[in-house]
C-alpha atoms as a PDB file:
ATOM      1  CA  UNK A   1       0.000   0.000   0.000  1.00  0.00           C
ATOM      2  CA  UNK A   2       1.751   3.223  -0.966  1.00  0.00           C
ATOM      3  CA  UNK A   3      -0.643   5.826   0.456  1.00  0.00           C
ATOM      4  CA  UNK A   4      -0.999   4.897   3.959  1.00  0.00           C
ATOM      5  CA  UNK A   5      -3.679   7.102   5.900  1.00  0.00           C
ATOM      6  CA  UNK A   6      -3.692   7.939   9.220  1.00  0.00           C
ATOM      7  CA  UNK A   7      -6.483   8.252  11.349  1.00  0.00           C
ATOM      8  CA  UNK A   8      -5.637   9.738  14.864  1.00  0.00           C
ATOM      9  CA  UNK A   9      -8.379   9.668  17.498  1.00  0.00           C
ATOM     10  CA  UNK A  10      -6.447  11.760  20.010  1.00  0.00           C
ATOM     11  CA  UNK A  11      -3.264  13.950  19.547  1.00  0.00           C
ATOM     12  CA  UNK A  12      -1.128  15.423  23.117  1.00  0.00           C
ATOM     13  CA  UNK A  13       0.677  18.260  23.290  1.00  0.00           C
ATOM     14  CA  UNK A  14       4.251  17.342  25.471  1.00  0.00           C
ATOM     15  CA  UNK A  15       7.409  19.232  26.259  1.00  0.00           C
ATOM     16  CA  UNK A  16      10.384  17.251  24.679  1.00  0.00           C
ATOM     17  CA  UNK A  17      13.348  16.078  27.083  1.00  0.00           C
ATOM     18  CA  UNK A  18      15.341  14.650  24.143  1.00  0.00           C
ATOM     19  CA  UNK A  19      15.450  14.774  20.503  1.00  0.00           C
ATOM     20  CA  UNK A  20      12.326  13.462  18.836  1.00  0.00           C
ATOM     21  CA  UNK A  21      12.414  12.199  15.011  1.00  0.00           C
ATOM     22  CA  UNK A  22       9.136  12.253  13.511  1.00  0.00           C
ATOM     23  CA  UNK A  23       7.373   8.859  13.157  1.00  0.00           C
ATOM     24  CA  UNK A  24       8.882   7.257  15.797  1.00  0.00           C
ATOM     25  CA  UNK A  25       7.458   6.523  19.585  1.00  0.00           C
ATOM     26  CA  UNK A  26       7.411   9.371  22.195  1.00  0.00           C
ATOM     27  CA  UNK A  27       7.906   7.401  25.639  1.00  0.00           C
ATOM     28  CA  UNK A  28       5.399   9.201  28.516  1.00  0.00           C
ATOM     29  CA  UNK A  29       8.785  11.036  29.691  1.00  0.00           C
ATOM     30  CA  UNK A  30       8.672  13.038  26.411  1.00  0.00           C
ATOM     31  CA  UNK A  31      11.843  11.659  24.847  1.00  0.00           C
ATOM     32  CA  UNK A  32      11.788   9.084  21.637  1.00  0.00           C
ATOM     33  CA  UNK A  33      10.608   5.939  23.801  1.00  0.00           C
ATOM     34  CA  UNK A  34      13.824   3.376  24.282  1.00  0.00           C
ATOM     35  CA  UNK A  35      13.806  -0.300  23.906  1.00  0.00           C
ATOM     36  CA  UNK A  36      10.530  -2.022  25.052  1.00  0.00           C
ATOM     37  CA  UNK A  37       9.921   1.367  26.762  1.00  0.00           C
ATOM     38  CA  UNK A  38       5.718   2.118  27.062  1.00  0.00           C
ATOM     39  CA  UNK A  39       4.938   5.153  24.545  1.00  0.00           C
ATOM     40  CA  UNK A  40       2.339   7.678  24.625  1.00  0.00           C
ATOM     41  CA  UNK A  41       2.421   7.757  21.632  1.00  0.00           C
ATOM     42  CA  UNK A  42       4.138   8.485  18.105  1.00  0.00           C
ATOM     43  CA  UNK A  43       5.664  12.189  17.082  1.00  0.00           C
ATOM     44  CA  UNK A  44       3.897  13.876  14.603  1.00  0.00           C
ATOM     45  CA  UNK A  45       7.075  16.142  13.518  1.00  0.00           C
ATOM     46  CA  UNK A  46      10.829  15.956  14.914  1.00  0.00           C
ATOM     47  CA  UNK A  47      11.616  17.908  18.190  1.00  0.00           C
ATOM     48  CA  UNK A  48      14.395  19.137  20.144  1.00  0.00           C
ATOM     49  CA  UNK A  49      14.662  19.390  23.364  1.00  0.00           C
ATOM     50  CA  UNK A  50      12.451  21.920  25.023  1.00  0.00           C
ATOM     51  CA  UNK A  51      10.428  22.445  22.312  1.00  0.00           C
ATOM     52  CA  UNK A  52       6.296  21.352  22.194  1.00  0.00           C
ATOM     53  CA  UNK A  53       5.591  18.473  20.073  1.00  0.00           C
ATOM     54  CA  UNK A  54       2.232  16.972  19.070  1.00  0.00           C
ATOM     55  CA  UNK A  55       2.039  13.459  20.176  1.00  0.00           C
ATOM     56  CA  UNK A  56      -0.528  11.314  18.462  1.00  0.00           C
ATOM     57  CA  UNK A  57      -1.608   8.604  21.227  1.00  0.00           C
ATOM     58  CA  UNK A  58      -4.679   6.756  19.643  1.00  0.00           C
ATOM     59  CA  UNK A  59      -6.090   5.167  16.521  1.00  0.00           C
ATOM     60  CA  UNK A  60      -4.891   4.314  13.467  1.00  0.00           C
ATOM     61  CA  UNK A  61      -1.130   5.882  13.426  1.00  0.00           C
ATOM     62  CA  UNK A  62       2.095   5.923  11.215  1.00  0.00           C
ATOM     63  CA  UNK A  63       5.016   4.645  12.677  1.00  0.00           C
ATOM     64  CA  UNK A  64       8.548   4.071  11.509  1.00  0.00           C
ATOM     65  CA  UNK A  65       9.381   0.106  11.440  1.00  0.00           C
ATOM     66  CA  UNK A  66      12.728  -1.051  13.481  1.00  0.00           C
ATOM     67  CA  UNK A  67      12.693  -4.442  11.198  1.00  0.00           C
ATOM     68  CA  UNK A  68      10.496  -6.721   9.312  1.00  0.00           C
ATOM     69  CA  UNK A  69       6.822  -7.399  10.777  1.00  0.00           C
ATOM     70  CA  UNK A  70       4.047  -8.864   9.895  1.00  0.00           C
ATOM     71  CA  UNK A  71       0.437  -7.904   9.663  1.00  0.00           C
ATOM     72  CA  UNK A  72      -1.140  -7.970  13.199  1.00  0.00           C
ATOM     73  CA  UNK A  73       1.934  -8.837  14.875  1.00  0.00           C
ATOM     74  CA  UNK A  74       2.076  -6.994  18.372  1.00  0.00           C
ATOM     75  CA  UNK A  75       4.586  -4.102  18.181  1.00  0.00           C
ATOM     76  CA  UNK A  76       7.197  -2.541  20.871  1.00  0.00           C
ATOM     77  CA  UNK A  77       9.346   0.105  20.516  1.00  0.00           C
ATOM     78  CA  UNK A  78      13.274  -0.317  19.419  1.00  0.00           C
ATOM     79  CA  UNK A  79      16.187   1.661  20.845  1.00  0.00           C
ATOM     80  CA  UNK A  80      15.275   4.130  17.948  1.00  0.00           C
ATOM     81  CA  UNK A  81      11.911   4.747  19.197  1.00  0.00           C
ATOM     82  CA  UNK A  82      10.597   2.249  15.866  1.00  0.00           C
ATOM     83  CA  UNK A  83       8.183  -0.171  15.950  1.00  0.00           C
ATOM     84  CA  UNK A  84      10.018  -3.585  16.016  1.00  0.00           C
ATOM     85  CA  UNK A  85       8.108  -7.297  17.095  1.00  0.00           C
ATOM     86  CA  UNK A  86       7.466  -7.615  20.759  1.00  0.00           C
ATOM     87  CA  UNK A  87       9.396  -9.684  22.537  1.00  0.00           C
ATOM     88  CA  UNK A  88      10.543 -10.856  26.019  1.00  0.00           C
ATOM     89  CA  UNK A  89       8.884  -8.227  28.758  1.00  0.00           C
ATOM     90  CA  UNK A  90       9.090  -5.508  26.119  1.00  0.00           C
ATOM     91  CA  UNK A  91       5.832  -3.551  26.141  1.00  0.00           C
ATOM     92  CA  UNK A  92       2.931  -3.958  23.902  1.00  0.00           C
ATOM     93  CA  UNK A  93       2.817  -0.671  21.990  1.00  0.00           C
ATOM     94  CA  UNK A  94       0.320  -1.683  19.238  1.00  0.00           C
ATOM     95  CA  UNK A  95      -0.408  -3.553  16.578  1.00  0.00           C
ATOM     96  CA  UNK A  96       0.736  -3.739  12.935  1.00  0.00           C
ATOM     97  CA  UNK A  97      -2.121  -2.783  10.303  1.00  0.00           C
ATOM     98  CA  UNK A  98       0.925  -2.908   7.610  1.00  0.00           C
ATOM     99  CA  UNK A  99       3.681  -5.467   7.143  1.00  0.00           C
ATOM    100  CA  UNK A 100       7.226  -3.850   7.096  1.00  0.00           C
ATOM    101  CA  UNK A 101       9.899  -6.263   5.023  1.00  0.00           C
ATOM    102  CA  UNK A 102      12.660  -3.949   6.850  1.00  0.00           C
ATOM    103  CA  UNK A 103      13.519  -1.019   8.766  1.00  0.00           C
ATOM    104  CA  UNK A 104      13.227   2.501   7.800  1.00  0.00           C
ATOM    105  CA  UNK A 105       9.610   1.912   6.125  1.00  0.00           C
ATOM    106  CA  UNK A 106       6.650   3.880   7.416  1.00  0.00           C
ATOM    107  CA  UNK A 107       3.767   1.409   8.534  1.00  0.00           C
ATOM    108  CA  UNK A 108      -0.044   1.964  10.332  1.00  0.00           C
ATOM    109  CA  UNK A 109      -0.549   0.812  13.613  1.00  0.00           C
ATOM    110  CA  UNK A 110      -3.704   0.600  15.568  1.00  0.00           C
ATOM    111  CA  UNK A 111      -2.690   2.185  18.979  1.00  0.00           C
ATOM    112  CA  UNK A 112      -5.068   1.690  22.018  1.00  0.00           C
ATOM    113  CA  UNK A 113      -8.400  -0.144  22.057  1.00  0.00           C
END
């Protein structure tokens, strides 16, 4: 699918305490959310420090993909703040609406309900 739509439900406002890239998960700390780290949700532009960023936290969202996934599969966040497979005790973020064959591709996820 090369137009992927998003469909946010609800969008946050949060302070950044670390860089943000766009597309990637915003832990509830406002920095880019670290490995299996819970998110509030996913940036909706990059973000420095300091600065107010819009933090999309429900419904159908795009994400940046860590590695390969599947459709459904249950995603976490990466040390990049991407969406990866859950594993171990790494928290349930999501789930994949898209399949990613690799990193660096933008996917949807359905985020919360």
């Amino acid at each position: 699918m090369s137009n992927k739509t998003k469909k946010p439900v609800l969008t946050e406002t949060v302070k950044a305490t670390g860089a943000i890239i766009q597309s990637r998960f915003v832990a509830y700390t406002g920095k880019q959310a670290a490995a299996g780290e819970a998110a509030l949700g996913v940036a909706v532009y990059d973000a420095a420090a300091g600065d107010a960023v819009a933090v999309e936290t429900l419904g159908t969202l795009l994400v940046e993909s860590g590695g390969a996934l599947a459709v459904g599969d249950a995603v976490a966040a990466d040390g990049q703040g991407c969406a990866v497979k859950q594993a171990g005790t790494a928290v349930v973020i999501g789930r994949a609406m898209d399949a990613a064959t690799a990193a660096n591709e933008i996917i949807r996820i359905k985020m919360g309900g």
